[in-house]
N, C-alpha and C. Protein backbone atom coordinates (compact mmCIF):
# COMPACT_ATOMS: atom_id res chain seq x y z
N UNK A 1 0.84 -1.17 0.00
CA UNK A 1 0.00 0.00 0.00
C UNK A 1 0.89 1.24 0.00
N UNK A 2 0.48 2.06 -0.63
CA UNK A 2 1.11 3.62 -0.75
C UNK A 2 0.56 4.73 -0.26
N UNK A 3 0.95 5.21 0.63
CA UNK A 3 0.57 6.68 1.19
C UNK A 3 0.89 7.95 0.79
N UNK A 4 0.38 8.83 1.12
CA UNK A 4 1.08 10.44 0.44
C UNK A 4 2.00 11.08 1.11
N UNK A 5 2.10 10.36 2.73
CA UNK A 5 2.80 10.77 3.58
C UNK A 5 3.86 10.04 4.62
N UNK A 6 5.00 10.05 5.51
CA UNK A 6 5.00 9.52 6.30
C UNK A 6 4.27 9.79 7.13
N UNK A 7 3.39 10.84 7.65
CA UNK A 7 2.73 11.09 8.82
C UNK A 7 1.22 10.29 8.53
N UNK A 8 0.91 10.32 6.90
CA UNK A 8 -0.35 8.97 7.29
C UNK A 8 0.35 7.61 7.29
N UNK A 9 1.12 7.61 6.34
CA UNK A 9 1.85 6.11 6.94
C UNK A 9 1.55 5.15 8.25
N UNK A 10 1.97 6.24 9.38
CA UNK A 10 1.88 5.98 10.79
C UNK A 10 0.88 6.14 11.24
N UNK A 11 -0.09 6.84 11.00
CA UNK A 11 -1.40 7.04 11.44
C UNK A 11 -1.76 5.85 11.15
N UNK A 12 -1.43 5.25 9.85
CA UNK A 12 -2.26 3.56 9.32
C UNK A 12 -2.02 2.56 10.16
N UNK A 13 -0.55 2.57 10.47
CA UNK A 13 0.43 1.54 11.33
C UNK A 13 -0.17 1.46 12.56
N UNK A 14 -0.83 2.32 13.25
CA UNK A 14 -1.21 2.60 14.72
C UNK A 14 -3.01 1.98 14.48
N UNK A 15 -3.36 2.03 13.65
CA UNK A 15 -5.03 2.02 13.45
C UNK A 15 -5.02 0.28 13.30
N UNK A 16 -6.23 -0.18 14.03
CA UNK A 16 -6.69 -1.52 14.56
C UNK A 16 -7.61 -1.72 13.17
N UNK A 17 -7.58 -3.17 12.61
CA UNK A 17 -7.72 -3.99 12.00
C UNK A 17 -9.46 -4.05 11.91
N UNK A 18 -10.40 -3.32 11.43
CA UNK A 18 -11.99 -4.20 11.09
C UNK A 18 -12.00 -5.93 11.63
N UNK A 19 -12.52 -6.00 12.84
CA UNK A 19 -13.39 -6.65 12.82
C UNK A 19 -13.41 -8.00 11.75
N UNK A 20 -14.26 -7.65 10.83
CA UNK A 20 -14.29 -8.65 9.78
C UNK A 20 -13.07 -8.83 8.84
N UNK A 21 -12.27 -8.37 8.95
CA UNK A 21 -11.06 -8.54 8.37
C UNK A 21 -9.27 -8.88 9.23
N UNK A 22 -9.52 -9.02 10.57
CA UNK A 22 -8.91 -9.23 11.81
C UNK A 22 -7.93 -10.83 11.73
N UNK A 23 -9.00 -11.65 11.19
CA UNK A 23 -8.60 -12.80 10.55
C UNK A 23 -7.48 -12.77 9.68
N UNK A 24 -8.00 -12.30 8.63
CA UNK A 24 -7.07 -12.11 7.57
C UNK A 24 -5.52 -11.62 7.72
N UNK A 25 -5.60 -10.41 8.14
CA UNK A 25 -4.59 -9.99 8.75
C UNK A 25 -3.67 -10.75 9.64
N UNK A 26 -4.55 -11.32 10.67
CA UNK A 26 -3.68 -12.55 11.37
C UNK A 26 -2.71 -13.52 10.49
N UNK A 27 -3.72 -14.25 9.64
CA UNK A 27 -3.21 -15.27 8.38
C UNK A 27 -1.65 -14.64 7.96
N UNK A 28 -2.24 -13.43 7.34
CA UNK A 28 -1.29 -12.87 6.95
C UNK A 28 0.58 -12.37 7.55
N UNK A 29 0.05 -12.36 8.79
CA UNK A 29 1.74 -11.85 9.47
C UNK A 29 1.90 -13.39 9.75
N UNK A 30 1.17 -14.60 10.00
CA UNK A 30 1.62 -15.58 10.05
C UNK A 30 2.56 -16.13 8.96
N UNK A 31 2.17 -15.89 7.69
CA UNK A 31 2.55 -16.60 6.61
C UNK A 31 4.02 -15.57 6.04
N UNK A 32 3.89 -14.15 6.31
CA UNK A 32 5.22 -13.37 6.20
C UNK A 32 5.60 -12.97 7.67
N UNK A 33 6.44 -14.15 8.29
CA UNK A 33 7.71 -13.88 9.56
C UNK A 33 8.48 -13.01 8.88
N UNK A 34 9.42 -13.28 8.20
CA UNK A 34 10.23 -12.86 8.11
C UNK A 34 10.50 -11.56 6.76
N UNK A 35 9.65 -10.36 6.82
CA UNK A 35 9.36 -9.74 5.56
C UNK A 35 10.29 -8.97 6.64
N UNK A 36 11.33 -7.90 6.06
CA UNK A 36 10.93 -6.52 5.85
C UNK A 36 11.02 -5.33 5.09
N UNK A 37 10.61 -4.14 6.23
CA UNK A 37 10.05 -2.70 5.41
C UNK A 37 11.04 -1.95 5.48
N UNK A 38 10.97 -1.17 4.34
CA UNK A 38 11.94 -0.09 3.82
C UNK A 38 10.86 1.42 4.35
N UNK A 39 11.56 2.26 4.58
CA UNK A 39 10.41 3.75 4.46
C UNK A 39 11.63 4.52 3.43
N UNK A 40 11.07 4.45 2.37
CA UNK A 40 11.33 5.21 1.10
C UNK A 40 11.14 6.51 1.24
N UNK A 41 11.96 7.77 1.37
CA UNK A 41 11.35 8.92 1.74
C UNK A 41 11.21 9.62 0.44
N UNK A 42 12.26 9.14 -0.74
CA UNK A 42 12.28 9.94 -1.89
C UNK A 42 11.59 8.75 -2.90
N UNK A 43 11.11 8.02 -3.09
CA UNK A 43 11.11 6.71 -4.43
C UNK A 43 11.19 7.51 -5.63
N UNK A 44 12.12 6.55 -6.49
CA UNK A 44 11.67 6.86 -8.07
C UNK A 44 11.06 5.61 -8.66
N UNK A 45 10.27 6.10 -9.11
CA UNK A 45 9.39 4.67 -9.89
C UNK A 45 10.01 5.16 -11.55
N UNK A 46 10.29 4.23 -12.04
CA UNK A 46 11.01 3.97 -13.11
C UNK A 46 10.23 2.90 -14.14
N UNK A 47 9.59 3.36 -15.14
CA UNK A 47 9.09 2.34 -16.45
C UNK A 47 10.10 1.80 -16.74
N UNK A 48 9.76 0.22 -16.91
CA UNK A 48 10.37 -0.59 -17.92
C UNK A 48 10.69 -0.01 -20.09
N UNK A 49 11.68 -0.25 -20.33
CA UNK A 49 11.61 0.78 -21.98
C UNK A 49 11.23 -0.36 -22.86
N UNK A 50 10.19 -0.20 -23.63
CA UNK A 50 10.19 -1.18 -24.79
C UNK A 50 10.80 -1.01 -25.75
């Protein structure tokens, strides 16, 4: 997911999971232990050239 900010970034990071989707999420950090995150402050997104 992509944000416009670091300050919503963290706002997202801090905010609790729906209820009906609580599950999922669980599944999910189960199945990626071992991921991690970069905080990109500048990205360049770059096209592939045909």
């Amino acid at each position: 997911m992509n944000f416009t900010s670091e300050a919503e970034t963290r706002t997202h990071e801090k905010m609790e999971a729906p209820d009906d989707l609580r599950s999922l999420f669980e599944e999910e950090n189960q199945l990626m232990r071992e991921v991690t995150y970069f905080d990109l402050h500048e990205p360049v997104l770059v096209s592939p050239r045909r």
